[in-house]
N, C-alpha and C. Protein backbone atom coordinates (compact mmCIF):
# COMPACT_ATOMS: atom_id res chain seq x y z
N UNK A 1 6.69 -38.91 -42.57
CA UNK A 1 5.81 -37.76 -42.72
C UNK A 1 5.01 -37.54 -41.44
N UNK A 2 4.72 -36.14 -40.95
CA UNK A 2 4.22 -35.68 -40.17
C UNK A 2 2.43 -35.45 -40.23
N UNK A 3 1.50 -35.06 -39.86
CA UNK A 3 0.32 -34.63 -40.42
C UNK A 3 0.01 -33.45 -38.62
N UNK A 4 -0.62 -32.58 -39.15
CA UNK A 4 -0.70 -31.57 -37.98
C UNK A 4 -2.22 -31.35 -38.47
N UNK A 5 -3.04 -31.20 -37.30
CA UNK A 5 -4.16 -30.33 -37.12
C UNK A 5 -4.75 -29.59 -36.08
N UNK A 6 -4.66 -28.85 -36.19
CA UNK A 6 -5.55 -27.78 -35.34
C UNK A 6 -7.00 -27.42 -35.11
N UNK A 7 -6.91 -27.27 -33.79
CA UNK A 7 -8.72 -27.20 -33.27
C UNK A 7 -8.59 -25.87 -32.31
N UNK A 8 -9.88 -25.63 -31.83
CA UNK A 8 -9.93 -24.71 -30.83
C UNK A 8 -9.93 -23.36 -31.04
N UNK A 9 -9.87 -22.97 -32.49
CA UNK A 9 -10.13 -21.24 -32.44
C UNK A 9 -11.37 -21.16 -32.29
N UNK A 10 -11.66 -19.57 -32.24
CA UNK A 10 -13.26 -18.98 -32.10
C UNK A 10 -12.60 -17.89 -32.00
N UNK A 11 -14.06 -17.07 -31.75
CA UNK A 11 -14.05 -15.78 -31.16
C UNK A 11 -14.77 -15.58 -29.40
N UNK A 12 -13.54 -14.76 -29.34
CA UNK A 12 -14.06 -14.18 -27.79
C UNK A 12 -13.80 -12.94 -27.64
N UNK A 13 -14.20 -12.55 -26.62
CA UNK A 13 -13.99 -10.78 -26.20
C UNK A 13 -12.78 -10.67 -25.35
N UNK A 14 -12.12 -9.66 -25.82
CA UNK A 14 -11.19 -9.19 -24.69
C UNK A 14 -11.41 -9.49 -23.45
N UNK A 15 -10.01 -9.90 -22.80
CA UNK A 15 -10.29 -10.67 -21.60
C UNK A 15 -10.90 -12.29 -21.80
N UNK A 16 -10.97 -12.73 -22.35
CA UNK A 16 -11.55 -14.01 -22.76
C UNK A 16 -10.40 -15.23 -22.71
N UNK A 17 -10.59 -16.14 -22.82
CA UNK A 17 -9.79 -17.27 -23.30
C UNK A 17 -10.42 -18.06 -24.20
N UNK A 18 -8.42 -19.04 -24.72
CA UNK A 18 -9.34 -20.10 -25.48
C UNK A 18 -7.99 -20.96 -25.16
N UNK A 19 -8.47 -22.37 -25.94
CA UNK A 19 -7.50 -23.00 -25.54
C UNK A 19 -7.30 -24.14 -26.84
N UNK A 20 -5.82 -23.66 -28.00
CA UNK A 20 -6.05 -24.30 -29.39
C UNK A 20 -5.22 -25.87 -28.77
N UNK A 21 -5.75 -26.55 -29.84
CA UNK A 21 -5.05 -28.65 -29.58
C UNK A 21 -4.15 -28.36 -30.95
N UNK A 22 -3.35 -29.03 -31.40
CA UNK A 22 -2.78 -29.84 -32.08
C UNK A 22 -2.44 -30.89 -32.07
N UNK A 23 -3.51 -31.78 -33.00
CA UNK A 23 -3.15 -33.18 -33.05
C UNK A 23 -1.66 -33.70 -34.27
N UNK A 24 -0.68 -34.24 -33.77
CA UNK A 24 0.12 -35.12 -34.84
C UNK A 24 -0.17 -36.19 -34.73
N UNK A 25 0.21 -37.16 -36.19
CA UNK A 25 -0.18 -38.10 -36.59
C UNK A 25 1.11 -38.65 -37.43
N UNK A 26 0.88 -39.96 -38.01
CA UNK A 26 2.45 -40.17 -38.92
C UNK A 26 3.87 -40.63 -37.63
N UNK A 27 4.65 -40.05 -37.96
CA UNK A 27 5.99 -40.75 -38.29
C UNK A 27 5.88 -39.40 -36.69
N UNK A 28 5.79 -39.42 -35.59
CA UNK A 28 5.50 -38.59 -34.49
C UNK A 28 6.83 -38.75 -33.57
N UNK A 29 7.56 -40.04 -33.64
CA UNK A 29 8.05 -40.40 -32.66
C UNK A 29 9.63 -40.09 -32.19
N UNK A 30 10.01 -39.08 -32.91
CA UNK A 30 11.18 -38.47 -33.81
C UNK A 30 10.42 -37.21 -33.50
N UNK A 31 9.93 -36.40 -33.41
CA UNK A 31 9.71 -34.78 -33.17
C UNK A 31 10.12 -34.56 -32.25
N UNK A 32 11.08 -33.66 -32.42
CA UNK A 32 11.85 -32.95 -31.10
C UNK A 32 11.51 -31.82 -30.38
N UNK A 33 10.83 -30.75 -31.65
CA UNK A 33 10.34 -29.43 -31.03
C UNK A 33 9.04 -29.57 -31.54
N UNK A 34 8.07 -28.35 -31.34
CA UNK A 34 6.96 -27.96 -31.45
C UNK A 34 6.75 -26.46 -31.38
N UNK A 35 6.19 -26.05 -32.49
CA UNK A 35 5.75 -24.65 -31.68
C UNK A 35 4.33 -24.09 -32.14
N UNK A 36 4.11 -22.75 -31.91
CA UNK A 36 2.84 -22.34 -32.42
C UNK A 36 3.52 -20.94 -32.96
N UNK A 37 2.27 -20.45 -34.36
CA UNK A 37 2.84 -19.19 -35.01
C UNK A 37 1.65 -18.38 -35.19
N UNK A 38 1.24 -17.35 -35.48
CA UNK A 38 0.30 -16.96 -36.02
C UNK A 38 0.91 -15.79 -36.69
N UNK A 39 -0.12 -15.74 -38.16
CA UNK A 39 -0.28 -14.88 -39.07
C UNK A 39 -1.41 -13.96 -39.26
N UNK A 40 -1.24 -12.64 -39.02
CA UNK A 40 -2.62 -11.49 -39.18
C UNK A 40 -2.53 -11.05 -40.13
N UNK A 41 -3.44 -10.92 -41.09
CA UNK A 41 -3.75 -10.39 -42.42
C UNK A 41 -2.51 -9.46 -42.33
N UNK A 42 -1.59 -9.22 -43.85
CA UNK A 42 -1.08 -7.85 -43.94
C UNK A 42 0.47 -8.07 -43.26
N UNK A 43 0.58 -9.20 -42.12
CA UNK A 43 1.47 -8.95 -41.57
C UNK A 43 2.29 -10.52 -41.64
N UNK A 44 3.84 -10.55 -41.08
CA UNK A 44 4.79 -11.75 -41.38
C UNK A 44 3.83 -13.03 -40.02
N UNK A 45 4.47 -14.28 -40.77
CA UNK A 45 4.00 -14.93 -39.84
C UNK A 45 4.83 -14.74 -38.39
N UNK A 46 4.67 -15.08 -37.47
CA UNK A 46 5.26 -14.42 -36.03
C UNK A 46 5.54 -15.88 -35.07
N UNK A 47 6.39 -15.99 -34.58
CA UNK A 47 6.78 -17.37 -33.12
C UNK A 47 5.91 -17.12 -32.29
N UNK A 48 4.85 -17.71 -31.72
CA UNK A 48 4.12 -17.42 -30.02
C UNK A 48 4.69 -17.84 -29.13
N UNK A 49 5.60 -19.85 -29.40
CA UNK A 49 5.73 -20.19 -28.42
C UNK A 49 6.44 -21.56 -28.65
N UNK A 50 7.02 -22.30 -28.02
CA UNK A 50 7.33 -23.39 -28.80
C UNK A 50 8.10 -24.47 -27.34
N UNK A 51 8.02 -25.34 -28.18
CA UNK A 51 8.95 -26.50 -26.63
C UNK A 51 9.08 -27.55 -27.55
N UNK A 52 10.67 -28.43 -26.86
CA UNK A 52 11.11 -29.14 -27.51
C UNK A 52 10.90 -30.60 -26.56
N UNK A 53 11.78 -30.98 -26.77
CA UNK A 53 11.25 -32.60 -26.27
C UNK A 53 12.21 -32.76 -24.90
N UNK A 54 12.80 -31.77 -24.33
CA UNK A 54 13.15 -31.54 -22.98
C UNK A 54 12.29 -30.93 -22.16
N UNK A 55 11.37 -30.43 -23.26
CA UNK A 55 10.92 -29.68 -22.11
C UNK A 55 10.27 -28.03 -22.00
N UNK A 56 11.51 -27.98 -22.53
CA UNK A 56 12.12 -26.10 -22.56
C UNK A 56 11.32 -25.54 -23.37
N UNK A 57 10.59 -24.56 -22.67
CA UNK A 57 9.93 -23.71 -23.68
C UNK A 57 10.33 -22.11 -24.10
N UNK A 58 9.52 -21.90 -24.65
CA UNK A 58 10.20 -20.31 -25.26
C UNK A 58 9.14 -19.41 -25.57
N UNK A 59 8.35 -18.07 -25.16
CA UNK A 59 7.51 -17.35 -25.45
C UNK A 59 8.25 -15.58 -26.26
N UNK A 60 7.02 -15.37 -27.14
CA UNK A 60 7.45 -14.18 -27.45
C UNK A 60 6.85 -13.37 -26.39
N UNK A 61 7.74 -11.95 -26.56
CA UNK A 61 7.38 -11.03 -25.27
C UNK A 61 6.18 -10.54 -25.45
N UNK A 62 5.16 -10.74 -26.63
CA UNK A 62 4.07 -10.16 -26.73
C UNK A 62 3.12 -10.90 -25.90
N UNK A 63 3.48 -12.56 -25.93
CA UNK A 63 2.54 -13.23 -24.75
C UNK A 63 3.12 -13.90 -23.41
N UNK A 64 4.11 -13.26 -22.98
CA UNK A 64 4.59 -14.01 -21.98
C UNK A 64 3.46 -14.04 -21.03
N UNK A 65 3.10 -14.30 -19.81
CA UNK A 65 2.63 -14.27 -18.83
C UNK A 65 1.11 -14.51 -19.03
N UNK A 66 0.62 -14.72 -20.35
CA UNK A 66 -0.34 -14.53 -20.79
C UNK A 66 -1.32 -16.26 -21.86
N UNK A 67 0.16 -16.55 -22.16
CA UNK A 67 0.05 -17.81 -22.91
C UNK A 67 0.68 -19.28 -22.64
N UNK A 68 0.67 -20.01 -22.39
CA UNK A 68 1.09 -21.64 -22.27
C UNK A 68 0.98 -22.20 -22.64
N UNK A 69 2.50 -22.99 -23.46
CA UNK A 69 2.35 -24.22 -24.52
C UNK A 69 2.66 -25.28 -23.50
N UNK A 70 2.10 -26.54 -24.25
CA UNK A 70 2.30 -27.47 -23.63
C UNK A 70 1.99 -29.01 -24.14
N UNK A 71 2.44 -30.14 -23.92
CA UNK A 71 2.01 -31.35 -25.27
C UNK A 71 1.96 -32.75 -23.63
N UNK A 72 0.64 -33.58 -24.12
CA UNK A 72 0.63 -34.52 -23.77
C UNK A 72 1.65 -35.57 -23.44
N UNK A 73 1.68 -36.73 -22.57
CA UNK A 73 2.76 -37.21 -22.55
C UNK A 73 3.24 -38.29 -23.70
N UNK A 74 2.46 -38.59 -24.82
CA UNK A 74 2.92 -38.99 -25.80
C UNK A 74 3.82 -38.06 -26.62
N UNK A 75 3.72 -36.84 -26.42
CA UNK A 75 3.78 -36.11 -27.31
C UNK A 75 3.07 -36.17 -28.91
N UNK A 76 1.71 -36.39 -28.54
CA UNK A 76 1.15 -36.59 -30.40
C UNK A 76 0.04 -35.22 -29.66
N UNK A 77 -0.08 -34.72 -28.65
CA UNK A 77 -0.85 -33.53 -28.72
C UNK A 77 -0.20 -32.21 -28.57
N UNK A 78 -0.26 -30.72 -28.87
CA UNK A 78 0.13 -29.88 -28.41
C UNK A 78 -0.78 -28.62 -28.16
N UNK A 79 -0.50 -28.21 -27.01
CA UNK A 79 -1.75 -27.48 -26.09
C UNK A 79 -1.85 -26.01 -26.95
N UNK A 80 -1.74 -25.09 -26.80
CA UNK A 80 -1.52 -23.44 -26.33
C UNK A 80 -3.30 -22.85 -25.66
N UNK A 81 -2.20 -22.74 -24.18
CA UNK A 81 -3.76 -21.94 -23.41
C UNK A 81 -3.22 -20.95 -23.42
N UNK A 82 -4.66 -19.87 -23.71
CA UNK A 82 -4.52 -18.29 -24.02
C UNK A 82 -5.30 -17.95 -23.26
N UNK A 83 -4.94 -17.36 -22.03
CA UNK A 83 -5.30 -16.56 -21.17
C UNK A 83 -5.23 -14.74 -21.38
N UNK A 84 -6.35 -13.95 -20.90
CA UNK A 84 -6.32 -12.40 -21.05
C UNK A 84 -6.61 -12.16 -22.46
N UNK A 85 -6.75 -12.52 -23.42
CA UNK A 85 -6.93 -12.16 -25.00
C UNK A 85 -6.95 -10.92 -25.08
N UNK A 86 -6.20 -10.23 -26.33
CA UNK A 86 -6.45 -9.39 -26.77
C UNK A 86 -6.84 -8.96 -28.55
N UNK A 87 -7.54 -8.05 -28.52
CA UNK A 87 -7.72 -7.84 -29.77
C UNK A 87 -6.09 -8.07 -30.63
N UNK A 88 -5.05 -7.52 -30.61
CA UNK A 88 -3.75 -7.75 -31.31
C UNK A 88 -3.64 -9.25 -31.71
N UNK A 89 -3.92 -9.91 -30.53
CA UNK A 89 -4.10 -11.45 -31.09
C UNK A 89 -4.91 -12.14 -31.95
N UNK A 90 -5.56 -11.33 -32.82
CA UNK A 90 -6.40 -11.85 -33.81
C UNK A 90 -5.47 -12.53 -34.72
N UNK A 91 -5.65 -13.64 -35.09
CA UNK A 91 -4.78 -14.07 -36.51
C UNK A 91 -5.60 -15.25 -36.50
N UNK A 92 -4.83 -15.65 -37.82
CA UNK A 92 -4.60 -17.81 -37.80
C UNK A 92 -3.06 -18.11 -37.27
N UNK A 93 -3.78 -19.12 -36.45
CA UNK A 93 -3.08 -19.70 -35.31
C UNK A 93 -2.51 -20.91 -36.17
N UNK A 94 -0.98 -21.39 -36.12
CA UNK A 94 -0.25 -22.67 -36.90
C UNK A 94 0.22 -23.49 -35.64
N UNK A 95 0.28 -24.40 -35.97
CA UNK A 95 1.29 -25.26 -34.96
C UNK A 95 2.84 -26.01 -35.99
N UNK A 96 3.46 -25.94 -35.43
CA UNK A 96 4.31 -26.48 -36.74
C UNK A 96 5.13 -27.77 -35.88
N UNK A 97 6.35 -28.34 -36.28
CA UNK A 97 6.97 -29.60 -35.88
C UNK A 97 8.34 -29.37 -36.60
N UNK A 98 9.32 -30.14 -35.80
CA UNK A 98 10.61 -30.53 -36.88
C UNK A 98 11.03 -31.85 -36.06
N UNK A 99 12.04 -32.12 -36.61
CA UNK A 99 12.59 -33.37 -36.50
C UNK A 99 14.36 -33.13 -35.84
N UNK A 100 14.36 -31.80 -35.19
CA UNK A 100 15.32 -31.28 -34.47
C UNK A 100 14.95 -30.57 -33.27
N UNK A 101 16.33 -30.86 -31.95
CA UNK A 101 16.01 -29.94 -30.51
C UNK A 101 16.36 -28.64 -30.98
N UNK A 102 15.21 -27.48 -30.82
CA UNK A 102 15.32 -26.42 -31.26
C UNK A 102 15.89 -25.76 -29.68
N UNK A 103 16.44 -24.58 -29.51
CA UNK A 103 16.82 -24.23 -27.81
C UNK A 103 16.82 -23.05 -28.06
N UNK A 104 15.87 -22.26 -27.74
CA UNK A 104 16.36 -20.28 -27.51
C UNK A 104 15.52 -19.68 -28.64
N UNK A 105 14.96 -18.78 -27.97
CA UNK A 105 14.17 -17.69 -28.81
C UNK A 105 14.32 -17.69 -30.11
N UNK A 106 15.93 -17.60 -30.50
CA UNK A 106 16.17 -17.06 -32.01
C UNK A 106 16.20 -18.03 -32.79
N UNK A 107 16.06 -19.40 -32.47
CA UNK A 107 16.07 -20.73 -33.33
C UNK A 107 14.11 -21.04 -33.10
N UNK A 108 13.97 -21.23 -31.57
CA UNK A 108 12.82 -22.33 -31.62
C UNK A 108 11.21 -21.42 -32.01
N UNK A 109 11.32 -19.75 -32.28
CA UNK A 109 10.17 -19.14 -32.74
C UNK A 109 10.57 -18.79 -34.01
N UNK A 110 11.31 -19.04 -35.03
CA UNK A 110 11.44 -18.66 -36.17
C UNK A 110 11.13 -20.13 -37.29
N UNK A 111 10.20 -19.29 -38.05
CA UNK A 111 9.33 -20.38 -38.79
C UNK A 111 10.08 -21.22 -39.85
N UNK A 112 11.12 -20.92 -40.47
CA UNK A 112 12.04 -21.84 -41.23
C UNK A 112 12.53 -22.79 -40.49
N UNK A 113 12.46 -23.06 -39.06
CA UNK A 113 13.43 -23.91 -38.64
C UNK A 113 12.45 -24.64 -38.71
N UNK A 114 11.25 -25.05 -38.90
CA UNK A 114 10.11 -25.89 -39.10
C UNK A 114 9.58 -26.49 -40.47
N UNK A 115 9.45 -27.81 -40.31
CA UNK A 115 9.45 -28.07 -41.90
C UNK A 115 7.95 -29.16 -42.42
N UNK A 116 7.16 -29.22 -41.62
CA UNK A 116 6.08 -29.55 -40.58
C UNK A 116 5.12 -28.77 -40.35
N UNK A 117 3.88 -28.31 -41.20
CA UNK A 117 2.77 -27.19 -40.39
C UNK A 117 1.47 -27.92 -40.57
N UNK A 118 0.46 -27.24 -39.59
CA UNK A 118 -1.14 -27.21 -39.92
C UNK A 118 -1.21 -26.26 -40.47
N UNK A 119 -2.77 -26.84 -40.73
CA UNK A 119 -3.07 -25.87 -41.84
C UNK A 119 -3.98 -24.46 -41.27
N UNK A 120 -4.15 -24.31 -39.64
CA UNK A 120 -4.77 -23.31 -38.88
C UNK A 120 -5.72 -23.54 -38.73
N UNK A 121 -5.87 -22.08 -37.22
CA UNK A 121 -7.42 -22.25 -36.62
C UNK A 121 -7.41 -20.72 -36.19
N UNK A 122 -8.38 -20.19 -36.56
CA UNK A 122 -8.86 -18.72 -36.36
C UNK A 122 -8.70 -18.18 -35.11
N UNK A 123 -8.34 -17.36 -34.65
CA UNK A 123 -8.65 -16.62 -33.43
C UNK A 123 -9.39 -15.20 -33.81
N UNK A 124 -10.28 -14.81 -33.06
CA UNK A 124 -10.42 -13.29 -33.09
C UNK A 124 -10.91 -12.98 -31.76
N UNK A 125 -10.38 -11.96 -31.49
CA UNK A 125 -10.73 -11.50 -30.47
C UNK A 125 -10.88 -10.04 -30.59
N UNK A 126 -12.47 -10.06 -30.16
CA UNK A 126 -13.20 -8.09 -30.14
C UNK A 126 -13.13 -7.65 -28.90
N UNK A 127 -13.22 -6.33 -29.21
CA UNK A 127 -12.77 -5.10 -27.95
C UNK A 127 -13.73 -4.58 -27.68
């Protein structure tokens, strides 16, 4: 068993940053991928970003250039720095885990391939 938690939401203003942690705990040593998701009221949960245990990461086009995942060298932490904020990015922020190398957009940001979540951390960001 896995255990995930998340730190680091708040609120900031457009243009702002933040920068969420995910701590794992448990049976860690076997996780291959990682990613982050967020859910906005009303709407599906969504991929932000994700990396597997090569390395390789994967962003949606809504935050490319804008966001960076990234995990300690144990791998029991996982980063996402959010640079430029925007209001659209308001949600709860997930981190999730599996116990497989996820590779490419259409596997490693889609939330079924994850079997592994926290339980979130707020973002909002005002305009």
């Amino acid at each position: 068993q896995v255990q995930l938690v998340e730190s680091g939401g708040g609120s900031v203003q457009a243009g702002g940053s933040l920068r969420l942690s995910c701590a794992a705990s448990g049976n860690t040593k076997r996780l291959y991928s990682t990613g982050w998701f967020r859910q906005a009221p009303d709407k599906e949960r969504e991929g932000v970003a994700c990396i597997n245990s090569h390395g390789i990461t994967s962003y949606a086009d809504s935050v490319k250039g804008r966001f960076t995942i990234s995990q300690d060298n144990a791998g029991n932490t996982l980063y996402l720095q959010m640079n430029s904020l925007k209001p659209e990015d308001t949600a709860m922020y997930y981190c999730a885990a599996v116990f497989s190398l996820l590779f490419g957009n259409t596997v490693c940001l889609v939330a079924d391939s994850y079997n592994y979540w926290g339980q979130g951390t707020q973002v909002t960001v005002s305009s």
